[in-house]
Protein backbone atom coordinates (compact mmCIF):
# COMPACT_ATOMS: atom_id res chain seq x y z
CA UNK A 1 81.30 235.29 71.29
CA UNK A 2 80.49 234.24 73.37
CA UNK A 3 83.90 233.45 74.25
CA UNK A 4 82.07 230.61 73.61
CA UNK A 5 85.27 228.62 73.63
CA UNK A 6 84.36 225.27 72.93
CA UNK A 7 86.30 221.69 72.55
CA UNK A 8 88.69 222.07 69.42
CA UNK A 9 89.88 220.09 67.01
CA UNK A 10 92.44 218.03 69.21
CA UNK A 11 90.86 215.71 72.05
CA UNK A 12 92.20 212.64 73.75
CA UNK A 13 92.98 209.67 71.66
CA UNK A 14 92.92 206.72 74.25
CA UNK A 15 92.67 203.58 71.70
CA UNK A 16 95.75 202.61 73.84
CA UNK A 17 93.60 202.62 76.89
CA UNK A 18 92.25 198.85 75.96
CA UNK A 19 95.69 197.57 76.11
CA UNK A 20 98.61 199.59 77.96
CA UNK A 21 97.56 201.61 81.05
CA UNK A 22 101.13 203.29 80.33
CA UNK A 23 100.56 204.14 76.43
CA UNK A 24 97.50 205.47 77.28
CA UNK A 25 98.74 208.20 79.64
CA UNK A 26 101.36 208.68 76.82
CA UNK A 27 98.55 209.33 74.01
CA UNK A 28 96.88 211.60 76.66
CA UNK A 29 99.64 214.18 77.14
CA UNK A 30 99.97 214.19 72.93
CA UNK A 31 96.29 214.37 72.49
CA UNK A 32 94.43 216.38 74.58
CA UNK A 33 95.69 219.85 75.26
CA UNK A 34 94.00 222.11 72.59
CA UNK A 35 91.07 219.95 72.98
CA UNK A 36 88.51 221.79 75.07
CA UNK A 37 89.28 224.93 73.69
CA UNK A 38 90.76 224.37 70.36
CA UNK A 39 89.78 228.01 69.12
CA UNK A 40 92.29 228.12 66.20
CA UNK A 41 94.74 225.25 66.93
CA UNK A 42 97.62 226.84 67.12
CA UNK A 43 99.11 223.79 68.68
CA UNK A 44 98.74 221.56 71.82
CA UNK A 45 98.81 223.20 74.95
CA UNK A 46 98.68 220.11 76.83
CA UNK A 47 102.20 219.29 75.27
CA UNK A 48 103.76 222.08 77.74
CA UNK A 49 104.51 221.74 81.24
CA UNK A 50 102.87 222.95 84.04
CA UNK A 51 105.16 225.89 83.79
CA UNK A 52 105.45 227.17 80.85
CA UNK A 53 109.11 227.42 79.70
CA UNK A 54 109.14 225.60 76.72
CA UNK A 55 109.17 227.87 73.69
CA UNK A 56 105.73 227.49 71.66
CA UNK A 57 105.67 226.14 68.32
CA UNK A 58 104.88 228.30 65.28
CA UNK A 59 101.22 228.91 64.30
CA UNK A 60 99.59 226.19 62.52
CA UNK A 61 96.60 227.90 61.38
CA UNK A 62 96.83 230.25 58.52
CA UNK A 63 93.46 232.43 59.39
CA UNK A 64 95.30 233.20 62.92
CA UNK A 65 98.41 234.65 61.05
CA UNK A 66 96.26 237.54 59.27
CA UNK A 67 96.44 239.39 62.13
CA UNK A 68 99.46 240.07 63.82
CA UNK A 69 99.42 237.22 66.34
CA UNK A 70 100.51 238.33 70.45
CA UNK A 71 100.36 235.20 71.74
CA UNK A 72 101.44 231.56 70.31
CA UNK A 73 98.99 229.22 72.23
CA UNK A 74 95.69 229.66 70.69
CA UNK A 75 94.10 229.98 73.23
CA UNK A 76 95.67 233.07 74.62
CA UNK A 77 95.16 234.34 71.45
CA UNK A 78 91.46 233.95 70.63
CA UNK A 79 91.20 235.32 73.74
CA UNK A 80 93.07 238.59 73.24
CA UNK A 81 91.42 239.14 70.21
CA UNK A 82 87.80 239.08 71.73
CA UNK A 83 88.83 240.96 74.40
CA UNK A 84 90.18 243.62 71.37
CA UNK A 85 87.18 243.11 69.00
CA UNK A 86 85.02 244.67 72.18
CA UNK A 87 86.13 248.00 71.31
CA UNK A 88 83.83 247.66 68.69
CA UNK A 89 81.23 248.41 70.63
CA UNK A 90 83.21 250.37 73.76
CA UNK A 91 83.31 246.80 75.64
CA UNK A 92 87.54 248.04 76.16
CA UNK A 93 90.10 250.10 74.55
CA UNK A 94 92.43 248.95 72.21
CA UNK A 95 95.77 250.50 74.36
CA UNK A 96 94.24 248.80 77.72
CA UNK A 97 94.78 245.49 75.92
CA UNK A 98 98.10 245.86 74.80
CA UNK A 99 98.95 247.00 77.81
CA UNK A 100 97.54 243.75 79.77
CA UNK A 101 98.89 241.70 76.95
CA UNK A 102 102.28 242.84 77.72
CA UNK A 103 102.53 241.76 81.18
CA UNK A 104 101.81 238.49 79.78
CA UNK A 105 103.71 235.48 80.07
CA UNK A 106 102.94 232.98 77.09
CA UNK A 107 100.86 230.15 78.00
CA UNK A 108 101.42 230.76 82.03
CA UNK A 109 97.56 231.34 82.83
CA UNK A 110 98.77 232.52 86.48
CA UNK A 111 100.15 235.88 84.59
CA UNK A 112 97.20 235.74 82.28
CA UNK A 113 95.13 236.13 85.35
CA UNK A 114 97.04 238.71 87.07
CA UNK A 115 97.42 240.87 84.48
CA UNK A 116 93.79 241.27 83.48
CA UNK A 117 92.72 241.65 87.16
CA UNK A 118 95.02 244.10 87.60
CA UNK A 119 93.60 246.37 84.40
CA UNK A 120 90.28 245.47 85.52
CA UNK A 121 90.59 246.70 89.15
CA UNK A 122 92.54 249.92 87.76
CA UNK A 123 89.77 250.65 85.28
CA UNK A 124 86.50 249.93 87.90
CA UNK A 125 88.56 252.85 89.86
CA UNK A 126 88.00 255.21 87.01
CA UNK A 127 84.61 254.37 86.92
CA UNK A 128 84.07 254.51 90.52
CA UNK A 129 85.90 258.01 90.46
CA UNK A 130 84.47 259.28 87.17
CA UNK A 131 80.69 258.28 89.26
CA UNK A 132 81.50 260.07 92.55
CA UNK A 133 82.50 263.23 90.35
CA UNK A 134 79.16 262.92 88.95
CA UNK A 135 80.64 262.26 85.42
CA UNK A 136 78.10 259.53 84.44
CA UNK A 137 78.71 258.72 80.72
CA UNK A 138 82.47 258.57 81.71
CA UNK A 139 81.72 255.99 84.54
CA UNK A 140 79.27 253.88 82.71
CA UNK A 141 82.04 253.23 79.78
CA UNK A 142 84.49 252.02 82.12
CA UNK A 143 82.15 250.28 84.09
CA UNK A 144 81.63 248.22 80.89
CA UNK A 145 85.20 247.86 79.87
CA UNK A 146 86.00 247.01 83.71
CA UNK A 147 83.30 243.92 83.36
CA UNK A 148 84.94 242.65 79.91
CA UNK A 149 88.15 242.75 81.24
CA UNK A 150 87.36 241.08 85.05
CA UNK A 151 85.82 238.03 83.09
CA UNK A 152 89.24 237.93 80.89
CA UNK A 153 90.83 237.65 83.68
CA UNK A 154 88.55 234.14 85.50
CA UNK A 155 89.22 232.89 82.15
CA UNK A 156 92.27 230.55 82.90
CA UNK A 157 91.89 230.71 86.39
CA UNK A 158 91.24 226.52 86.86
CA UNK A 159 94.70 226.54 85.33
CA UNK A 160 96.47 228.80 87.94
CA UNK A 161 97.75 228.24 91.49
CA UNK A 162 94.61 229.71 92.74
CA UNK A 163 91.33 228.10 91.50
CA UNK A 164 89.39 229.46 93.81
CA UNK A 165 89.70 233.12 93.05
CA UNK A 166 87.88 232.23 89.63
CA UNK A 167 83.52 233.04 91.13
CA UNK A 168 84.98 235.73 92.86
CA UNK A 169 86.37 237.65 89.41
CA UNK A 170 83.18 236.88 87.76
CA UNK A 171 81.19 238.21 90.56
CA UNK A 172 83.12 241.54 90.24
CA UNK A 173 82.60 240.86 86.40
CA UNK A 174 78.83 240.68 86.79
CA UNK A 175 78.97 243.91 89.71
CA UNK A 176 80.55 245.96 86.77
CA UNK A 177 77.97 245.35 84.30
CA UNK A 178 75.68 246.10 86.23
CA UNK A 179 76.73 249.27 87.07
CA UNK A 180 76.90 249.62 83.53
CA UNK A 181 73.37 249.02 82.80
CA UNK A 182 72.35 251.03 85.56
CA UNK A 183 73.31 253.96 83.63
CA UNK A 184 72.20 253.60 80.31
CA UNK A 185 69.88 256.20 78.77
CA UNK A 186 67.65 253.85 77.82
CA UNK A 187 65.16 251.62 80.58
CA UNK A 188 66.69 248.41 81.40
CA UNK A 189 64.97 245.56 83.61
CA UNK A 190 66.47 243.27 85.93
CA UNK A 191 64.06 240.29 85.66
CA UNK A 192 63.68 236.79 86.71
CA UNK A 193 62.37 234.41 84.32
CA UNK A 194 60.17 231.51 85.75
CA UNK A 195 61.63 227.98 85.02
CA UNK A 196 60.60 224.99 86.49
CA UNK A 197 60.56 224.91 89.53
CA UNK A 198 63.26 227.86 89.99
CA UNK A 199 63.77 230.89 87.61
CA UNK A 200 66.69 232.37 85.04
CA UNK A 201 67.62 235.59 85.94
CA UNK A 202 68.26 238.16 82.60
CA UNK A 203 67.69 241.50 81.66
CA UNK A 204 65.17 243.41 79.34
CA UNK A 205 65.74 246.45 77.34
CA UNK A 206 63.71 248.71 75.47
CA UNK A 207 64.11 251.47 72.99
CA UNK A 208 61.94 253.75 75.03
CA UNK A 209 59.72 254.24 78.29
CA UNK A 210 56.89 254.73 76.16
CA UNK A 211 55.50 251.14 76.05
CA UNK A 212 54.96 250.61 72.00
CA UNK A 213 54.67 247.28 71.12
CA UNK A 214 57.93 246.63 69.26
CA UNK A 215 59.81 243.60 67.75
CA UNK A 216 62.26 241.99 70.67
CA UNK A 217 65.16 239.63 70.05
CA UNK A 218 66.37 237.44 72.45
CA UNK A 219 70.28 236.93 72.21
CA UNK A 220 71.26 233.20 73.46
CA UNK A 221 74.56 232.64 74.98
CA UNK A 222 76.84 230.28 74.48
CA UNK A 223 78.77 227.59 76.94
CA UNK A 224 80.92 230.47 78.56
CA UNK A 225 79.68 234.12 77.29
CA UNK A 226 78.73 236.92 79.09
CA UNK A 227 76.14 239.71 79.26
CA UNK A 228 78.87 241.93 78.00
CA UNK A 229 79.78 239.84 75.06
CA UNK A 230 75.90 239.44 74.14
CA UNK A 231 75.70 243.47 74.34
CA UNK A 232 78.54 243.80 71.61
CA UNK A 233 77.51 240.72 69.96
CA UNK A 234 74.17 241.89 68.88
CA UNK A 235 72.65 243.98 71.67
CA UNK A 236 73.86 247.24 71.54
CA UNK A 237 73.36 246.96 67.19
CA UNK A 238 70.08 246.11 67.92
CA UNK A 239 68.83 248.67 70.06
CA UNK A 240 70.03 250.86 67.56
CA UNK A 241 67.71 249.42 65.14
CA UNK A 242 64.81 249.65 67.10
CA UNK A 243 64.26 246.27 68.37
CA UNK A 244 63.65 245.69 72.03
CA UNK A 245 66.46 243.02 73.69
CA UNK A 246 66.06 240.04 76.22
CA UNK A 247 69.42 238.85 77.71
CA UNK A 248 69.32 235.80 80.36
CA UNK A 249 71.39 232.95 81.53
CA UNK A 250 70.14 229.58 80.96
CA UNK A 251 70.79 226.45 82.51
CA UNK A 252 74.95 226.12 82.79
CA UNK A 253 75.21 230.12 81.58
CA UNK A 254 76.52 232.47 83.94
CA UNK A 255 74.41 233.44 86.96
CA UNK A 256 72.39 230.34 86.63
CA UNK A 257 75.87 228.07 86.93
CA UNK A 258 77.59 230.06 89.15
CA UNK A 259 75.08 230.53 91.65
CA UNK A 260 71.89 228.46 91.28
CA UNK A 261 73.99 225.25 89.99
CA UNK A 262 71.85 224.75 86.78
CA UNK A 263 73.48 223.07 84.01
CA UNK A 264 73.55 222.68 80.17
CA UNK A 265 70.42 220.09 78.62
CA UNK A 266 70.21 219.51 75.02
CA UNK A 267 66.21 220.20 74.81
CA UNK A 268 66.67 224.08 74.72
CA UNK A 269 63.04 224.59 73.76
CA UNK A 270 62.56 223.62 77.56
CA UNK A 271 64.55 227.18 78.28
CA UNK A 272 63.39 228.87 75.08
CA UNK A 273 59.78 228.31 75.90
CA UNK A 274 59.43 230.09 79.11
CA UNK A 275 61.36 233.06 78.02
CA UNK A 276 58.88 233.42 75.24
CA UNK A 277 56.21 232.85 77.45
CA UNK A 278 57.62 236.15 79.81
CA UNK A 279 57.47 238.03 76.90
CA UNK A 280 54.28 237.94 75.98
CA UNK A 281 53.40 238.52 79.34
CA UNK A 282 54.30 242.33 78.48
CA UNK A 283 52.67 245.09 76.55
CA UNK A 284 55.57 246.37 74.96
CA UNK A 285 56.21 242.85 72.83
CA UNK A 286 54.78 242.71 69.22
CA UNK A 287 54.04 238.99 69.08
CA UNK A 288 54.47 238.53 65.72
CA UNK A 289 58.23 239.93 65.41
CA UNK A 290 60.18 237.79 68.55
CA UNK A 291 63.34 236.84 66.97
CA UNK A 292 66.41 234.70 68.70
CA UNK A 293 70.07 234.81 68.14
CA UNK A 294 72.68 231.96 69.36
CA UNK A 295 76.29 232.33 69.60
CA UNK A 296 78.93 229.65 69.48
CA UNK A 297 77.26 226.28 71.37
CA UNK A 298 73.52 228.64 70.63
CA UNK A 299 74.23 227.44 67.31
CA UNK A 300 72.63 224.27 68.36
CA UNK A 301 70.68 225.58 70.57
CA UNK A 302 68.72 228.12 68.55
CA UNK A 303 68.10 225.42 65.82
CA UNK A 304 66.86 223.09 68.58
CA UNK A 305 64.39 225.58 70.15
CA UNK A 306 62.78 226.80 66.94
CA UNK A 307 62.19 223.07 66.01
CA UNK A 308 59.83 223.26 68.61
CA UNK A 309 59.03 226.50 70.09
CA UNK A 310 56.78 227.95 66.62
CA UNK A 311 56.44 231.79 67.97
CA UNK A 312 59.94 232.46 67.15
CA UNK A 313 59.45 235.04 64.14
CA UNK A 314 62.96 234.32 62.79
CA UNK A 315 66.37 232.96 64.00
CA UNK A 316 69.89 233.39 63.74
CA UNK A 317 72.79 230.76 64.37
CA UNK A 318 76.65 231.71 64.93
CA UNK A 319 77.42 229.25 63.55
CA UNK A 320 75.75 226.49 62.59
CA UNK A 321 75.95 223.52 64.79
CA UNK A 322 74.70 220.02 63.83
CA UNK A 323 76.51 217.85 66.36
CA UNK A 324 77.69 219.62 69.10
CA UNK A 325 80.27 216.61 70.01
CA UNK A 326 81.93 216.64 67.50
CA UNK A 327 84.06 219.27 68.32
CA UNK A 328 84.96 216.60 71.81
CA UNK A 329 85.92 213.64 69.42
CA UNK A 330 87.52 215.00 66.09
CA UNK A 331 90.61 213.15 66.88
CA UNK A 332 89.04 209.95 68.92
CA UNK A 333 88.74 207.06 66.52
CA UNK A 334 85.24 205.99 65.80
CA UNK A 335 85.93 202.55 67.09
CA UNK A 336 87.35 203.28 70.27
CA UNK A 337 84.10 206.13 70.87
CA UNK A 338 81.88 203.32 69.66
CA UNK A 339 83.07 201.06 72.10
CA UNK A 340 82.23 203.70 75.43
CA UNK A 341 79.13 204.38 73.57
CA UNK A 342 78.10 200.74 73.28
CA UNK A 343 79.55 199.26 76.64
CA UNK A 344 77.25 198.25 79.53
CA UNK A 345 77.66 197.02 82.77
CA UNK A 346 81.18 196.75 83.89
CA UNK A 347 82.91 197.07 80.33
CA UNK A 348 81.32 200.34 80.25
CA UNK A 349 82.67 201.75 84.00
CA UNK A 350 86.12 200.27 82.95
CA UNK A 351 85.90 202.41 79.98
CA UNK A 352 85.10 205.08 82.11
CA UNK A 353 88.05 204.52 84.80
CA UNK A 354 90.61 204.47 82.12
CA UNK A 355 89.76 207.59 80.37
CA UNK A 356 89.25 209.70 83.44
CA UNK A 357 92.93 208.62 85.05
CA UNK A 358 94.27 209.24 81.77
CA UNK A 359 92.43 212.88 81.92
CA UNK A 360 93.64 213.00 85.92
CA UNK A 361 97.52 212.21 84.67
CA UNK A 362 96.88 215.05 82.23
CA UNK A 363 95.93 217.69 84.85
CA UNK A 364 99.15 216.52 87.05
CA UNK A 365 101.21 217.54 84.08
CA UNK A 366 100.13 220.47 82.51
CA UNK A 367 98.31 223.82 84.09
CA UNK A 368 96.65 224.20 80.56
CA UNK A 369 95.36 221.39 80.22
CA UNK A 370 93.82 221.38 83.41
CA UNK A 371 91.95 224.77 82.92
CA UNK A 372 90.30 223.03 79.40
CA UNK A 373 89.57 220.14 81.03
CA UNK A 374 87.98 221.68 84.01
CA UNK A 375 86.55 224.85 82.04
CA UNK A 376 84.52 222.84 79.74
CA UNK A 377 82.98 220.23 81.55
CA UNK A 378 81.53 222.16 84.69
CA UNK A 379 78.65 223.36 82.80
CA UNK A 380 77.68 219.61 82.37
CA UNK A 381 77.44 219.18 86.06
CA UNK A 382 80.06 216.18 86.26
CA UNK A 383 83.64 216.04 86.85
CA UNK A 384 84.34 213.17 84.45
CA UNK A 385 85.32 213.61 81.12
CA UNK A 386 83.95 209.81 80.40
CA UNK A 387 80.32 211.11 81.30
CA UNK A 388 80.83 214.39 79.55
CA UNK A 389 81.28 212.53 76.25
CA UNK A 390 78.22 210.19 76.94
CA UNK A 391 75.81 213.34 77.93
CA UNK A 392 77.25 214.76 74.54
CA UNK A 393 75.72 211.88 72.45
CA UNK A 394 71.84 213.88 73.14
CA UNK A 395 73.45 217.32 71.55
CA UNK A 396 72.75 216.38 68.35
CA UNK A 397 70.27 218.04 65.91
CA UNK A 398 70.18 214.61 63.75
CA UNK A 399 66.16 214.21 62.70
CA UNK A 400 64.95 217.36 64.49
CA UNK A 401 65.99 220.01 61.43
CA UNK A 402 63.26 219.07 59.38
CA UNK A 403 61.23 220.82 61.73
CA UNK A 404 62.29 224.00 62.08
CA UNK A 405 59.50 226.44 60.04
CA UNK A 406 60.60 230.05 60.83
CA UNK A 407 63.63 231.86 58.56
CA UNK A 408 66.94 231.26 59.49
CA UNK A 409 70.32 233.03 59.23
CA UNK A 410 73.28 230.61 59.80
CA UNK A 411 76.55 232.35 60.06
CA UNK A 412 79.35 230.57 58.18
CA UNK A 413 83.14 232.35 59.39
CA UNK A 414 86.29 231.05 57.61
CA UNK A 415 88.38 228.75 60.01
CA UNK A 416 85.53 228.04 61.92
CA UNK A 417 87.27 225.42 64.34
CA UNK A 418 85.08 223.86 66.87
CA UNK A 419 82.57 223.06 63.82
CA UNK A 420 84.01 222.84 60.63
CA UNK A 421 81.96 222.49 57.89
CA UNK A 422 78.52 222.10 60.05
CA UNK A 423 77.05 225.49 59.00
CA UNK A 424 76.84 224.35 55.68
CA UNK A 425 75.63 221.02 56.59
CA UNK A 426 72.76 222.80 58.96
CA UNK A 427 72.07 225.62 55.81
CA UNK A 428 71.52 221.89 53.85
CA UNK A 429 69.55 220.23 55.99
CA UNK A 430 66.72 223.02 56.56
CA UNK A 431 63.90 223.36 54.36
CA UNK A 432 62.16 226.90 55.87
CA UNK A 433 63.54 229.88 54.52
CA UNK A 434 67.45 230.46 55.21
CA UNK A 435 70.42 232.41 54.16
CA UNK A 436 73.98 231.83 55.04
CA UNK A 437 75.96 234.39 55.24
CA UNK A 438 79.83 234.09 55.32
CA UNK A 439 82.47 235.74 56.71
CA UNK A 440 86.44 235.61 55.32
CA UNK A 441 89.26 236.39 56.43
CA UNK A 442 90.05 238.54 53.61
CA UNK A 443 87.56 240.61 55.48
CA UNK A 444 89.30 240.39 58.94
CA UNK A 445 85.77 238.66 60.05
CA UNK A 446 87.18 234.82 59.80
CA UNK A 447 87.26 232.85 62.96
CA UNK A 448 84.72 231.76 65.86
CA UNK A 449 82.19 233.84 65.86
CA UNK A 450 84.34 236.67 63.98
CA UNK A 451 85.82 238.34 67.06
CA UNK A 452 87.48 241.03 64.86
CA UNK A 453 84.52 242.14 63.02
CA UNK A 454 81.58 243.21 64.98
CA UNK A 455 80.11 245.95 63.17
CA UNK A 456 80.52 243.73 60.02
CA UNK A 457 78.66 241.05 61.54
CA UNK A 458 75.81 243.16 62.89
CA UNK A 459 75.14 244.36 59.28
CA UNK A 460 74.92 241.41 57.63
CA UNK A 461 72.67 239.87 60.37
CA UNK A 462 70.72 243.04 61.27
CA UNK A 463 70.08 243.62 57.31
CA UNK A 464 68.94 240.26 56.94
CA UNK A 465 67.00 240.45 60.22
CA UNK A 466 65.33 243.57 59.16
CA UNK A 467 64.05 242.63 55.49
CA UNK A 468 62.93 239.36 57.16
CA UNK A 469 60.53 241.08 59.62
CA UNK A 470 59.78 243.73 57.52
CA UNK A 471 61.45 246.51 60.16
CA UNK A 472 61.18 250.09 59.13
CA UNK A 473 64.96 250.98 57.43
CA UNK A 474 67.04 252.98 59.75
């Protein structure tokens, strides 16, 4: 899933900040905690301390209790369980997790951190040992479960005692994929795709060495995914298939955040566009079959792009995303948003001060709230929440649907919680070909971009992909 965690259905309810500097700090520490991650809403985590020794409240969510549930705050949860739906595609082992999870310490994102490091380091040692011996297959699995479980581990890291150790986990996160790649069977490209005035770095891979022009599909990240999650979230399925895949980070994704300081815009077609363009700069691209998937914030993404990039063969959305603030403000009250929205001059900067020292009170008081709040806006490229909400406003996909003309698959998972409900509005609101496909939890394929069911989810898209670009059955 991108772990594609994403502002929930809890965010900071300041209509108190017009009138008491006091309530408002109050409303902040109710409000805001499950906010910017939100990925089931099992409850607030901003209502716990900075240490965690208050005993969790009992799952709200229904979906979350159809699996046996490890961990009470949601967002240790969702995260478990897409670290455990990578064994799908051997992105970890199923007794590695439990193991980690053990060692865990509910809702204290210092022991989240330590324990995933330390699996991660043990398992890059197998894969550095299994290499010297010459046992390559061996290495290159654990190479892959090392990466998935080294970016488990940066996860929470803006809520620990140590911040800083958070690019230094993903670097050893990207180091292990790499070495993973490097050993594939199949030829895999490190490329750089020109941008601007910079490029996006990514990775192509083909079927074969032997240069056939063959349908490609380029698999979109979300806000905070990884190579590894796009390789069991569509890449590895689709090599089997026979389609050719394109990975890369765009602007506020990965490599391009973490090193090149790039962030998130809401005209995607300005990132889609020059990836196209690289492809059919190669021999081995049919034209006419160039699909593109987006996962969790690619939902709006995709949609965007395809409204104005017309080479796109078909597209796939998971899930559907309409507005992508909504999942920022479900809990704001329209009048209070309206008034940052509509202030100017210096009613708008005091609407700024007072939601941002209301945010700053919050990080004093709880570790967890200060890993969503800082987690989810540095893609944006601004410390303030108050000017996170206002670059928001642009993610929207209101007037632009009506111009999307390829096919379009919009995945629709029960207890979808970052945007409830906006598949179905995005199925409604296009007129070009388009299926929605749904996932339940009857199925064990219900939540964000159904962690639990991976090889469910690459059949129904890969079938529907495959009968819409008329792909040889395999």
């Amino acid at each position: 899933m991108s772990r594609s965690g994403y502002p929930g259905a809890e965010i900071l309810s300041y209509l108190a900040l017009r009138h008491s500097r006091r309530s408002a700090l109050k409303g902040t520490m109710a409000g805001v905690g499950a906010a910017l991650f939100g990925a089931g809403s099992i409850q607030s985590l901003s209502a716990q301390p900075a240490t965690p020794e208050a005993t969790p409240v009992e799952p709200e969510n229904p979906l979350l209790t159809t699996t046996p549930s490890i961990f009470k705050y949601d967002a240790f949860e969702f995260l478990f369980l897409l670290t455990l739906g990578a064994t799908y595609e051997q992105g970890s082992d199923i007794g590695e997790c439990f193991a980690a999870a053990a060692k865990v310490k509910d809702g204290d994102p210092d022991s989240w951190t330590a324990a995933w490091a330390e699996l991660a380091d043990r398992v890059h040692g197998i894969a550095e040992t299994s290499d010297a011996a010459g046992h390559r297959i061996s290495a290159r699995e654990a190479y892959l479960r090392a990466s998935n479980y080294y970016w488990a581990a940066t996860f929470f890291s803006d809520g620990t005692s140590d911040p800083s150790q958070f690019v230094p986990t993903w670097e050893k996160h990207r180091a292990s994929w790499e070495a993973f790649i490097a050993r594939l069977d199949i030829p895999v490209e490190t490329i750089e795709i020109p941008y601007e005035d910079t490029t996006l770095p990514g990775y192509a891979f083909t079927v074969d060495a032997s240069d056939t022009p063959r349908p490609w599909i380029i698999l979109n990240n979300g806000s905070d995914g990884t190579m590894a999650d796009m390789w069991g979230q569509g890449g590895a399925a689709a090599l089997r298939r026979g389609y050719n895949i394109l990975m890369f980070d765009g602007p506020g994704q990965g490599a391009s955040l973490y090193r090149h300081n790039l962030y998130f815009r809401p005209d995607w077609e300005a990132v889609v566009t020059p990836v196209v363009d690289y492809l059919l700069t190669r021999s081995d691209v049919d034209p006419d079959k160039i699909a593109l998937q987006g996962v969790s914030q690619a939902g709006y993404w995709v949609p965007r792009a395809v409204a104005f990039e017309h080479r796109i063969a078909a597209a796939i959305a998971d899930p559907g995303v309409t507005d992508v603030i909504e999942s920022w403000i479900q809990d704001i009250p329209q009048e209070e948003m309206a008034g940052l929205f509509t202030a100017q001059g210096q009613d708008l900067e005091a609407f700024k001060q007072e939601l941002d020292e209301a945010v700053a009170e919050g990080e004093k008081q709880s570790a967890l709230f200060r890993f969503n709040i800082r987690f989810r806006m540095r893609p944006y490229g601004t410390t303030s929440f108050a000017e996170t909400l206002l670059k928001l406003r642009d993610y929207s996909l209101d007037g632009i649907t009506g111009k999307i003309t390829c096919p379009i698959a919009i995945a629709d998972p029960e207890g979808e919680s970052f945007w409830p409900g906006q598949s179905q509005a995005l199925y409604d609101a296009i007129q070009s070909p388009k299926a929605l496909l749904t996932f339940t939890a009857a199925e064990g394929a219900d939540l964000h971009c159904e962690p639990k069911a991976l090889g469910l989810r690459s059949q129904r898209i890969f079938d529907w992909l495959d009968e819409t670009l008329a792909m040889p059955t395999v």
